[in-house]
Protein backbone atom coordinates (compact mmCIF):
# COMPACT_ATOMS: atom_id res chain seq x y z
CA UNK A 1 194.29 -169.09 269.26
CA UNK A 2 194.18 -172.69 268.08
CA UNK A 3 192.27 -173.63 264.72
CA UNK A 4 191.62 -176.79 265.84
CA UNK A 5 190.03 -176.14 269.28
CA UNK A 6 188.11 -173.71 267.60
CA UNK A 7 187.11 -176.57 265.10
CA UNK A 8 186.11 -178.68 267.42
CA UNK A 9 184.05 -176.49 269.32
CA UNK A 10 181.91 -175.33 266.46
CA UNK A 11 181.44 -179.46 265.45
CA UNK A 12 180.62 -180.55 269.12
CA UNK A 13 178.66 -177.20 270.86
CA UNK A 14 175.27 -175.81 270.05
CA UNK A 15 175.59 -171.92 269.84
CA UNK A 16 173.48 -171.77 273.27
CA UNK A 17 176.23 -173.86 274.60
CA UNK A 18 179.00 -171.76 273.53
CA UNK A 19 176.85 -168.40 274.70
CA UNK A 20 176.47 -169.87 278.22
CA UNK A 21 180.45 -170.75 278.01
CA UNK A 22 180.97 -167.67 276.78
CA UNK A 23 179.08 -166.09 280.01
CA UNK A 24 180.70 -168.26 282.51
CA UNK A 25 184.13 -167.43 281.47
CA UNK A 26 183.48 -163.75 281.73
CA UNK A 27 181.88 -164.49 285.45
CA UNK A 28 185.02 -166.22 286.15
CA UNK A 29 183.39 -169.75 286.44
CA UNK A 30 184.24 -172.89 284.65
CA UNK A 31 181.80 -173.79 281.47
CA UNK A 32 179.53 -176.90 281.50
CA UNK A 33 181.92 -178.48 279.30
CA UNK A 34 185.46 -178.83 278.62
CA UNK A 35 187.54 -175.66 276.39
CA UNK A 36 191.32 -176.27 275.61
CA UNK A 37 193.02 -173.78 276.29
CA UNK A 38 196.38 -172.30 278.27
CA UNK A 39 194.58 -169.66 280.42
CA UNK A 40 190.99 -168.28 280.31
CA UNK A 41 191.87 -165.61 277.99
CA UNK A 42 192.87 -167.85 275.52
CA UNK A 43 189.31 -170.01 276.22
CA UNK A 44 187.55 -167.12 275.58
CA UNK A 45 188.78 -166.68 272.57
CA UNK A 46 188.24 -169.73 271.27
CA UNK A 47 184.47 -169.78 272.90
CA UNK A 48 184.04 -166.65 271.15
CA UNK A 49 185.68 -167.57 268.12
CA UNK A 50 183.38 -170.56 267.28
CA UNK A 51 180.41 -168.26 268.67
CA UNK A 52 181.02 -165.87 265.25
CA UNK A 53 181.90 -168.84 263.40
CA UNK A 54 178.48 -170.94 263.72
CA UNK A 55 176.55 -167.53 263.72
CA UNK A 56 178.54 -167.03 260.35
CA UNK A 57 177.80 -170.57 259.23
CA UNK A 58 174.21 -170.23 259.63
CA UNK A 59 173.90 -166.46 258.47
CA UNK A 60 175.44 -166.84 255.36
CA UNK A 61 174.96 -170.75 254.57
CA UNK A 62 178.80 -171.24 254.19
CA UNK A 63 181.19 -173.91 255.25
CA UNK A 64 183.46 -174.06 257.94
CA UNK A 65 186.65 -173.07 256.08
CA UNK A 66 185.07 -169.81 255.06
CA UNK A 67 183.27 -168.79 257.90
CA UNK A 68 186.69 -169.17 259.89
CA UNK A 69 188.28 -166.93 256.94
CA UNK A 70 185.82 -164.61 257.63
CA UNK A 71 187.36 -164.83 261.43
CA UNK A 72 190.99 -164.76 260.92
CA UNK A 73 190.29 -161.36 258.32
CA UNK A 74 188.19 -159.31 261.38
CA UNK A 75 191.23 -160.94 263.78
CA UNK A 76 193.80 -159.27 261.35
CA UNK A 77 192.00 -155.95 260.73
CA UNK A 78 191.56 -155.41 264.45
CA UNK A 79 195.37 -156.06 264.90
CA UNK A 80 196.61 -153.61 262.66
């Protein structure tokens, strides 16, 4: 998981963009745009990352920084 890609993602893709990403990973079929990433797991993560983000974001009226905090806490209690 890369912050960065994730960054971008949110700042670039409209959250119907990242759903139908989202989708087209789990069919096995490329997205309608570009998502860094070293295999399609790690895509999917990212799609889905900036998915909870935005939703987040727009839920809540926070920034970036803390919606992703928000993120990395569920990514860390799911871990352990």
């Amino acid at each position: 998981m890369k912050m960065p890609v994730i960054k971008r993602l949110v700042e670039t893709q409209t959250l119907e963009a990242l759903v139908a990403a989202e989708e087209a990973l789990l069919e096995e079929q490329a997205p309608a745009f570009e998502v860094e990433g070293e295999d399609e797991g790690e895509k999917l993560t990212h799609v889905f990352a900036a998915i909870f983000i935005r939703n987040h974001m727009q839920d809540h009226g926070s920034e970036f920084k803390d919606a992703l905090r928000e993120y990395t806490k569920k990514v860390r209690v799911s871990i352990s």
